[in-house]
PDB file of N, CA and C in Angstrom:
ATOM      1  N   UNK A   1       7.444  50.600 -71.515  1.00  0.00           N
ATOM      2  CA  UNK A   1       6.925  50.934 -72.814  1.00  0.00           C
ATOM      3  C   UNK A   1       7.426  52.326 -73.204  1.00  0.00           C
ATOM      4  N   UNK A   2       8.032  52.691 -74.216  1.00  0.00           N
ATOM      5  CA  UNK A   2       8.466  53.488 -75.302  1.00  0.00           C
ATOM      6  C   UNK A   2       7.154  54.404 -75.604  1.00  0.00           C
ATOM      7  N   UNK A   3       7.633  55.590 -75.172  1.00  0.00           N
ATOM      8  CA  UNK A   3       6.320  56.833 -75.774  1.00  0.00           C
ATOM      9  C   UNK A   3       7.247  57.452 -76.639  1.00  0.00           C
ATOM     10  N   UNK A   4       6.009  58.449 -77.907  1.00  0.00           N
ATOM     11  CA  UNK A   4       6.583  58.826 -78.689  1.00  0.00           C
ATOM     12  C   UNK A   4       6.470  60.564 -78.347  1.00  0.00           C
ATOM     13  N   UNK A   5       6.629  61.619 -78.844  1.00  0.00           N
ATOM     14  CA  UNK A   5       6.063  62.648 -79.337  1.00  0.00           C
ATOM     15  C   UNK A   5       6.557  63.612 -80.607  1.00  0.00           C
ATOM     16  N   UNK A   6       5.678  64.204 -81.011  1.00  0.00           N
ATOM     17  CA  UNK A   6       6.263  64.494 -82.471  1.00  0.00           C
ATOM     18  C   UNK A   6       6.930  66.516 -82.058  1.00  0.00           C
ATOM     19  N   UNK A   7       8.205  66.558 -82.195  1.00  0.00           N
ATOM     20  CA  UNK A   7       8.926  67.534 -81.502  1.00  0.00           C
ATOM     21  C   UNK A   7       7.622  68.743 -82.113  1.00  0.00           C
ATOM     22  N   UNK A   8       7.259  69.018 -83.086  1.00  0.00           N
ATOM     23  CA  UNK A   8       5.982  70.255 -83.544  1.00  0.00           C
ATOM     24  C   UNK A   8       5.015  70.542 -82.455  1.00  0.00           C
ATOM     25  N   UNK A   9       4.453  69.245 -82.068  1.00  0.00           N
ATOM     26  CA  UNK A   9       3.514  69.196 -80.764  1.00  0.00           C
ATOM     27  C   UNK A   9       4.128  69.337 -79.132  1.00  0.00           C
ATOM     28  N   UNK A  10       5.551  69.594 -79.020  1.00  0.00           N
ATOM     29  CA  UNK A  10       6.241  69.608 -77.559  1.00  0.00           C
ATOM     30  C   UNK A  10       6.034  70.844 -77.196  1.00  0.00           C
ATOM     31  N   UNK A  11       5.178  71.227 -76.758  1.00  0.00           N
ATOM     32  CA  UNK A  11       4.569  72.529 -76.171  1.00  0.00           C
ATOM     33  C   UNK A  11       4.629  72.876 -74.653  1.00  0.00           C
ATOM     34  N   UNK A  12       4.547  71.742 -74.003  1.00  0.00           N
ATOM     35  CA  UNK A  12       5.040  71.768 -72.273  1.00  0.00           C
ATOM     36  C   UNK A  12       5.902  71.613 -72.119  1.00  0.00           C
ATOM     37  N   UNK A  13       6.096  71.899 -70.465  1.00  0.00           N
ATOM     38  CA  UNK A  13       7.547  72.896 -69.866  1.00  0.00           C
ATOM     39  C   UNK A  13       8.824  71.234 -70.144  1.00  0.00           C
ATOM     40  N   UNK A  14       9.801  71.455 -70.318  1.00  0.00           N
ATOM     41  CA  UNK A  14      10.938  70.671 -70.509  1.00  0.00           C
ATOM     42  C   UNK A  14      10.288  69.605 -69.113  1.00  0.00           C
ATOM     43  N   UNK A  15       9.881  70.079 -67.826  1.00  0.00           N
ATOM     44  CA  UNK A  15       9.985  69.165 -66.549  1.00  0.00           C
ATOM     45  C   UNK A  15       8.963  68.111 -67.125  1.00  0.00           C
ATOM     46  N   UNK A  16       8.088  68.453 -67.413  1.00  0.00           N
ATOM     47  CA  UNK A  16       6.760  67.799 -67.889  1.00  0.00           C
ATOM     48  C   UNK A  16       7.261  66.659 -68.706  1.00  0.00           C
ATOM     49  N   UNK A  17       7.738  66.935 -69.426  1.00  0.00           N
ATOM     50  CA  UNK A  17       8.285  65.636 -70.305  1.00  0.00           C
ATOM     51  C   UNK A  17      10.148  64.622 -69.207  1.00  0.00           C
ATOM     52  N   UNK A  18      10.421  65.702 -68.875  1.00  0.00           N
ATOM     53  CA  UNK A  18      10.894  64.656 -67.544  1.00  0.00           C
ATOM     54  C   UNK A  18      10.758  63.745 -66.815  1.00  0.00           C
ATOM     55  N   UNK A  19       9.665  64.389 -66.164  1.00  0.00           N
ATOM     56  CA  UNK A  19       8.401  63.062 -65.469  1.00  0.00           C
ATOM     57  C   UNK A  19       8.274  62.374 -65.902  1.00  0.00           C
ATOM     58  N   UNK A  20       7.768  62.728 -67.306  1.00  0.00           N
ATOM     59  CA  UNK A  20       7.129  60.887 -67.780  1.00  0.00           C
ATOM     60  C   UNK A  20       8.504  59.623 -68.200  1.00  0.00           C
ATOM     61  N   UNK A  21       9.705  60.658 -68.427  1.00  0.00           N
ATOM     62  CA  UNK A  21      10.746  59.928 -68.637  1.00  0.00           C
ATOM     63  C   UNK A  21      10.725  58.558 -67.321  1.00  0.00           C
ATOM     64  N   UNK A  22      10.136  59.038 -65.904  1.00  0.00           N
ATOM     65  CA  UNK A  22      10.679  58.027 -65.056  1.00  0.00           C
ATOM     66  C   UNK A  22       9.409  57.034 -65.336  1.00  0.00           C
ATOM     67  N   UNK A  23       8.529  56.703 -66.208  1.00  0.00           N
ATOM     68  CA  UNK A  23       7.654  55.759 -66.296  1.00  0.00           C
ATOM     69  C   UNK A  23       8.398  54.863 -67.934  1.00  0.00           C
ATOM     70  N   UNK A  24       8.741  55.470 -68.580  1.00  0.00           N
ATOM     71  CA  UNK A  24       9.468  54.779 -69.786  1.00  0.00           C
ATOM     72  C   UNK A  24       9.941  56.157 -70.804  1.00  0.00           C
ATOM     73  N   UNK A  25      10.907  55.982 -71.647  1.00  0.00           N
ATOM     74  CA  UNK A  25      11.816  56.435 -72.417  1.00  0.00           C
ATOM     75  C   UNK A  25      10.885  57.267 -73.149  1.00  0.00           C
ATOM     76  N   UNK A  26      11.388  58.603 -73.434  1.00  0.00           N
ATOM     77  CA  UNK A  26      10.282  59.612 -74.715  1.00  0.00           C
ATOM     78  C   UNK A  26      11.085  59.407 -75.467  1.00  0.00           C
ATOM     79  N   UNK A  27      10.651  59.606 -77.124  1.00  0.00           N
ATOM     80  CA  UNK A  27      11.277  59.013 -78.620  1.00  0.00           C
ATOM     81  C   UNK A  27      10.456  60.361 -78.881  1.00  0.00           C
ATOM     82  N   UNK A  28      11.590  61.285 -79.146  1.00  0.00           N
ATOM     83  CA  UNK A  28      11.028  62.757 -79.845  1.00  0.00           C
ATOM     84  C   UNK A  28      11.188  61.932 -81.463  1.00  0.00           C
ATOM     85  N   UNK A  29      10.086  62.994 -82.182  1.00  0.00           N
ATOM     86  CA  UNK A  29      10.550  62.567 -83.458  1.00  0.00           C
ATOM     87  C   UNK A  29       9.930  63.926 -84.565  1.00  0.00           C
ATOM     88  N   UNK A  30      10.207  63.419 -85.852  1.00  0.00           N
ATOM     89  CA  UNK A  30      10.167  64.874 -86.340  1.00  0.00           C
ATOM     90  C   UNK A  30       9.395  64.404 -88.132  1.00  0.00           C
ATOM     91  N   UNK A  31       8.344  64.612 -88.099  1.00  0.00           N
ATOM     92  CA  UNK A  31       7.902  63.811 -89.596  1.00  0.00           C
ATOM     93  C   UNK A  31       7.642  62.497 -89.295  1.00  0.00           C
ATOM     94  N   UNK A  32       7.539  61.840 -87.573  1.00  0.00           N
ATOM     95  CA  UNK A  32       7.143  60.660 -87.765  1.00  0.00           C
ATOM     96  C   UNK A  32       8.898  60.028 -87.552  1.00  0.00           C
ATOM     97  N   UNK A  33      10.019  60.412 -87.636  1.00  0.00           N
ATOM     98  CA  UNK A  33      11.265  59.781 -87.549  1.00  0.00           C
ATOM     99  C   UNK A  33      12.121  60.035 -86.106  1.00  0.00           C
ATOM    100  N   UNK A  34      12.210  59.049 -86.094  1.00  0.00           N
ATOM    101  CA  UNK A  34      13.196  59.654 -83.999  1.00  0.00           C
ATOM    102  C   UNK A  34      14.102  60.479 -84.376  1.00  0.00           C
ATOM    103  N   UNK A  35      14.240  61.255 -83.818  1.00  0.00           N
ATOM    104  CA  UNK A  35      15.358  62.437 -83.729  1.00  0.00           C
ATOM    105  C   UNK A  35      16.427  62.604 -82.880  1.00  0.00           C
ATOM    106  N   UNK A  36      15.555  61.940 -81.714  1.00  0.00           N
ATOM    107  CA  UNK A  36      16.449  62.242 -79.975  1.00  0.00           C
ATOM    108  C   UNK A  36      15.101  61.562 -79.249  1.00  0.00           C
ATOM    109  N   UNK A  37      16.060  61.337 -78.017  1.00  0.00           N
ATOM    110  CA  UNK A  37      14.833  60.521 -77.057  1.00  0.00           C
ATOM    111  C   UNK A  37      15.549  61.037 -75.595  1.00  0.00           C
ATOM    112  N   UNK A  38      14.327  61.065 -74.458  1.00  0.00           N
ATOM    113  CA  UNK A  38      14.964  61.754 -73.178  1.00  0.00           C
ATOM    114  C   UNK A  38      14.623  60.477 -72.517  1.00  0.00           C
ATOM    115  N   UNK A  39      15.687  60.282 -71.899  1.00  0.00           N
ATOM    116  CA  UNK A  39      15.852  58.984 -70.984  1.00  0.00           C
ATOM    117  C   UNK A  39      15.863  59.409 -69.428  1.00  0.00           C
ATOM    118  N   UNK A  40      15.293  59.147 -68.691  1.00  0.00           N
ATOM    119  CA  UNK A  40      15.750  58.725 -67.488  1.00  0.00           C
ATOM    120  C   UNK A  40      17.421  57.633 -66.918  1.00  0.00           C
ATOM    121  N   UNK A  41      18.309  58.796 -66.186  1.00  0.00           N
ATOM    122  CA  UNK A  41      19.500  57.941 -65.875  1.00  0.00           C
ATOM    123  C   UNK A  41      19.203  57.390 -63.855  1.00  0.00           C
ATOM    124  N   UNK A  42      19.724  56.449 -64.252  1.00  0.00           N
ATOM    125  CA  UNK A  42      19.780  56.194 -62.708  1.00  0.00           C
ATOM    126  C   UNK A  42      21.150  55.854 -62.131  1.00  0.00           C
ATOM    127  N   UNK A  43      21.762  55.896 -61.474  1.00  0.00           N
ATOM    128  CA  UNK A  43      23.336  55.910 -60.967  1.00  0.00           C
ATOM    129  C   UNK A  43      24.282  55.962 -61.784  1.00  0.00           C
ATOM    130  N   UNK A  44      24.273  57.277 -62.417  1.00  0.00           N
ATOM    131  CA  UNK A  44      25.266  57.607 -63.292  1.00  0.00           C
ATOM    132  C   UNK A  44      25.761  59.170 -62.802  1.00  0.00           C
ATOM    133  N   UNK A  45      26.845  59.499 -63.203  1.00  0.00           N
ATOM    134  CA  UNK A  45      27.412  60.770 -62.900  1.00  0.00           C
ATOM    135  C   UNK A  45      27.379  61.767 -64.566  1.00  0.00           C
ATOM    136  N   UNK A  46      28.198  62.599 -64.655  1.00  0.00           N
ATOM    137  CA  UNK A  46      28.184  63.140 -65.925  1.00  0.00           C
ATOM    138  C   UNK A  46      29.348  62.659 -66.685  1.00  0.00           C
ATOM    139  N   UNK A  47      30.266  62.306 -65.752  1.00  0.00           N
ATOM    140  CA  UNK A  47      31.176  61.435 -66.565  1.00  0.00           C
ATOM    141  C   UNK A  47      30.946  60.421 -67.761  1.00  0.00           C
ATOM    142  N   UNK A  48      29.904  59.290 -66.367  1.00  0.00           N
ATOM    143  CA  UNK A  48      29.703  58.424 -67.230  1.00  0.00           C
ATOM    144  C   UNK A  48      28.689  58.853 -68.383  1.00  0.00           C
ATOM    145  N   UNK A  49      27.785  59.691 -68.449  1.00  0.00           N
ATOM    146  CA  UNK A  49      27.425  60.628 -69.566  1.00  0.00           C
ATOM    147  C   UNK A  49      27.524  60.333 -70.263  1.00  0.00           C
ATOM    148  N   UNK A  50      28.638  61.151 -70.083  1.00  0.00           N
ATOM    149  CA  UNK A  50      29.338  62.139 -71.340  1.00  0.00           C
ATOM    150  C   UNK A  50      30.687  60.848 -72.043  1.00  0.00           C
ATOM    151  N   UNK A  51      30.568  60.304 -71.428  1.00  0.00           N
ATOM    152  CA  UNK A  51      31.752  59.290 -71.989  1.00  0.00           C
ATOM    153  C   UNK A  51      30.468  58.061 -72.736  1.00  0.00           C
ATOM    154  N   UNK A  52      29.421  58.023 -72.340  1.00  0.00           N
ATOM    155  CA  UNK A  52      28.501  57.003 -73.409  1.00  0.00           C
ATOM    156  C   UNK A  52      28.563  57.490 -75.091  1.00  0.00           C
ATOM    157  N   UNK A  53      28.703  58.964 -74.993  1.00  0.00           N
ATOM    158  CA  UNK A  53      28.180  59.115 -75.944  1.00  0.00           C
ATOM    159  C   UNK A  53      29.494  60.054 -76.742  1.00  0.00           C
ATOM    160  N   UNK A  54      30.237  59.899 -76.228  1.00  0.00           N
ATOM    161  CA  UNK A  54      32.067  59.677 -76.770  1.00  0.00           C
ATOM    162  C   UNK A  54      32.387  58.573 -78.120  1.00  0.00           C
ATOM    163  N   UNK A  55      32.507  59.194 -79.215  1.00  0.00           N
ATOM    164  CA  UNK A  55      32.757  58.327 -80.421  1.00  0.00           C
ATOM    165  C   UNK A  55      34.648  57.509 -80.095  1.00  0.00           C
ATOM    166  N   UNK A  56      34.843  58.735 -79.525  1.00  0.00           N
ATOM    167  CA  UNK A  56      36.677  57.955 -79.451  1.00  0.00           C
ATOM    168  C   UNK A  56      36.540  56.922 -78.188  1.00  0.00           C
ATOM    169  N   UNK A  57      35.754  57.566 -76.894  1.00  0.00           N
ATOM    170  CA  UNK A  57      35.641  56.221 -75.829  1.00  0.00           C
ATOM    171  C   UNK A  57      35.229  55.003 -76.607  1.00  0.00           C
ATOM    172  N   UNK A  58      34.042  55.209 -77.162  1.00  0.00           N
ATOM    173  CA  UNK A  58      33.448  54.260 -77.582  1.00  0.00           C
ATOM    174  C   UNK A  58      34.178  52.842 -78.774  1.00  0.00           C
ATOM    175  N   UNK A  59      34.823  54.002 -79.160  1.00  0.00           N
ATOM    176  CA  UNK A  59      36.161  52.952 -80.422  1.00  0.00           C
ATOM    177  C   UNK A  59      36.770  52.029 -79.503  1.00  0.00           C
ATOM    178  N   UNK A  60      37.441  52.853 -78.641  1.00  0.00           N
ATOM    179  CA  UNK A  60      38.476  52.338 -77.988  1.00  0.00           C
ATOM    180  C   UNK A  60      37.868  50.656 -77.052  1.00  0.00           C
ATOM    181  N   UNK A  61      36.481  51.138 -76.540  1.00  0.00           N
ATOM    182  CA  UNK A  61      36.073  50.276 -75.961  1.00  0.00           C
ATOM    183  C   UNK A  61      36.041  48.956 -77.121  1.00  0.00           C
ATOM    184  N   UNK A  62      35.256  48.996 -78.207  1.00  0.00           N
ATOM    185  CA  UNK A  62      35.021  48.440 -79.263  1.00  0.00           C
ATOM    186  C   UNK A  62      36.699  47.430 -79.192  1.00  0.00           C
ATOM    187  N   UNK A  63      37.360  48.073 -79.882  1.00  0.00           N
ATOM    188  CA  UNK A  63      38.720  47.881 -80.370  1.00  0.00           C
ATOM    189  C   UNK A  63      39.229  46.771 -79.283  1.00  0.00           C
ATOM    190  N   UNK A  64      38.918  47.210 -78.170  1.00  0.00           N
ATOM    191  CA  UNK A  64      39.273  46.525 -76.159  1.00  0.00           C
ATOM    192  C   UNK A  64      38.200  44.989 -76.590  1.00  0.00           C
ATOM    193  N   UNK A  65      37.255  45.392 -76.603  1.00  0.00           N
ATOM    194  CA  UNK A  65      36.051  44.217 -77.233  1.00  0.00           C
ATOM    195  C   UNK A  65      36.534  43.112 -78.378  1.00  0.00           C
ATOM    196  N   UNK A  66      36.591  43.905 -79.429  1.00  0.00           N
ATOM    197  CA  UNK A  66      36.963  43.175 -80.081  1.00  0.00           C
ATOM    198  C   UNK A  66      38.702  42.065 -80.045  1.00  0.00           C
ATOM    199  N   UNK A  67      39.684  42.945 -79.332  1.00  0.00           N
ATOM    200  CA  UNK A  67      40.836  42.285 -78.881  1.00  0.00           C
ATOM    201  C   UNK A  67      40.400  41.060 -78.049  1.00  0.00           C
ATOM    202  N   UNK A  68      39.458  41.348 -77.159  1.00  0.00           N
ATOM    203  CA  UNK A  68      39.283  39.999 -75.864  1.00  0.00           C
ATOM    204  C   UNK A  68      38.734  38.737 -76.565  1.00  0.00           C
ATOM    205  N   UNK A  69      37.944  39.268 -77.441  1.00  0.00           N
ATOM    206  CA  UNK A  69      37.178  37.861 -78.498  1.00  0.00           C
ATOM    207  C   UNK A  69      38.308  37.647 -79.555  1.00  0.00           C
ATOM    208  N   UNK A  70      39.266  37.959 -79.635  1.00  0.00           N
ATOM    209  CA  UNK A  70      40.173  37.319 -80.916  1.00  0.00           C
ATOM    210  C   UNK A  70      41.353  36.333 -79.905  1.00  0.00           C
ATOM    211  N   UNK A  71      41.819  37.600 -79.031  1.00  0.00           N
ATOM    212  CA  UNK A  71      42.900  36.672 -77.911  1.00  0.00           C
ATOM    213  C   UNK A  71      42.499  36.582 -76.966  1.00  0.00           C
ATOM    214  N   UNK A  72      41.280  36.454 -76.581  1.00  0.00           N
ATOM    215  CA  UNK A  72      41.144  35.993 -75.220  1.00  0.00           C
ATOM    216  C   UNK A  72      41.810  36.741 -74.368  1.00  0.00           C
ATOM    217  N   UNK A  73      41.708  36.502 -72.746  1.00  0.00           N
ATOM    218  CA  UNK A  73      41.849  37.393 -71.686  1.00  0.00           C
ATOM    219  C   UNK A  73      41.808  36.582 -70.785  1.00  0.00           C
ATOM    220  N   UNK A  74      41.869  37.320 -69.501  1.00  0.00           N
ATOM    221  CA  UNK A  74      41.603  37.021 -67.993  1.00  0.00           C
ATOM    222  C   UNK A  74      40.239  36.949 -67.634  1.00  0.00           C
ATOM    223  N   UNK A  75      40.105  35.919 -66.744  1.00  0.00           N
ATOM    224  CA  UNK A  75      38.974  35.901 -66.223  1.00  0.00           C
ATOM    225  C   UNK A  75      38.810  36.976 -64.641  1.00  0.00           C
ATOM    226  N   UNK A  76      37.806  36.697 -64.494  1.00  0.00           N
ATOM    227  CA  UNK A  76      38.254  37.722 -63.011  1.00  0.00           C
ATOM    228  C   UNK A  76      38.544  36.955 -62.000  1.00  0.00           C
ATOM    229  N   UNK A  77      38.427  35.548 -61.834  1.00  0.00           N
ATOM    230  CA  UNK A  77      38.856  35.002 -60.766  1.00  0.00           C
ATOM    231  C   UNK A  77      39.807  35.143 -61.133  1.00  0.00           C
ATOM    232  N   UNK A  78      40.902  34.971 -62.726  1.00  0.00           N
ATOM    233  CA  UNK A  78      42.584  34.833 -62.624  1.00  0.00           C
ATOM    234  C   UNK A  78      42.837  36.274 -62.385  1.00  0.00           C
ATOM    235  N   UNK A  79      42.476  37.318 -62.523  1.00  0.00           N
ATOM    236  CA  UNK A  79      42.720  38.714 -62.352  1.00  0.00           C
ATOM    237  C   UNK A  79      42.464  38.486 -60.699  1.00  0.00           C
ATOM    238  N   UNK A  80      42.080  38.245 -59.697  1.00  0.00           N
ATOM    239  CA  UNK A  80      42.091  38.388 -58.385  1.00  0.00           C
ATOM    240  C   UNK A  80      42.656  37.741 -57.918  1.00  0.00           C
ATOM    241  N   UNK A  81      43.136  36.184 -58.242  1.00  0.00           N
ATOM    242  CA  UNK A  81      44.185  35.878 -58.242  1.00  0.00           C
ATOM    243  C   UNK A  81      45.494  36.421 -58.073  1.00  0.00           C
ATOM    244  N   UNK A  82      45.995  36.665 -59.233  1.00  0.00           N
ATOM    245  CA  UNK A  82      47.109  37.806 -59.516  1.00  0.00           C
ATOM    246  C   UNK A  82      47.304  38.560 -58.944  1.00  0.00           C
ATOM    247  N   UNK A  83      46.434  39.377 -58.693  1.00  0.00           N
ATOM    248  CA  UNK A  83      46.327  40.885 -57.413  1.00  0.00           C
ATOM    249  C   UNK A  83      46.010  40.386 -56.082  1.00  0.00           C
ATOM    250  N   UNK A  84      46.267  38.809 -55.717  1.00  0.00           N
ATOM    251  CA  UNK A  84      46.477  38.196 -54.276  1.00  0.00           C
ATOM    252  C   UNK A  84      44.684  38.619 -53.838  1.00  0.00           C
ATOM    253  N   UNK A  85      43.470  38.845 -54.695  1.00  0.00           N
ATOM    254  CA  UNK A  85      42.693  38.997 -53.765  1.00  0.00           C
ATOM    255  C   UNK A  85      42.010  37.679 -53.602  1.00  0.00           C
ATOM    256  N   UNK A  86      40.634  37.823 -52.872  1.00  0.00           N
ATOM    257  CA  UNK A  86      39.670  36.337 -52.894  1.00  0.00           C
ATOM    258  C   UNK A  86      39.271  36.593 -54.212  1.00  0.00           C
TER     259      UNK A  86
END
């Protein structure tokens, strides 16, 4: 479940609102509107981060997406195949 808080009322220490991140997602908001939300990550590095929230990664992925649904692709059994694996 999704908690909210309204950023005017965020008065405790940054950790405090950390914590509760590992029970479900905070939705800061500002007038009642989300603004930003602090998530809890779990097996991620800063790479993968910082590359979620990459407008050019993100195209590119898109663009990669959208290519596989127009021409089709490899499956991964034919991709392991190919590269001689099981």
């Amino acid at each position: 479940m999704t908690t909210t808080l309204e950023v005017a009322e965020a008065n405790e220490p940054l950790a405090t609102y950390v914590e509760q991140t590992k029970l479900a997602p905070l939705v800061l908001t500002e007038n009642g509107q989300p603004v930003a939300v602090i998530v809890a990550i779990h097996n991620a590095d800063m790479e993968t981060v910082s590359l979620s929230q990459n407008p050019e990664f993100l195209a590119i992925i898109e663009r990669s997406r959208q290519r596989q649904k127009e021409d089709g692709g490899l499956s991964s059994d034919e991709v392991r195949r190919r590269l001689g694996l099981r």
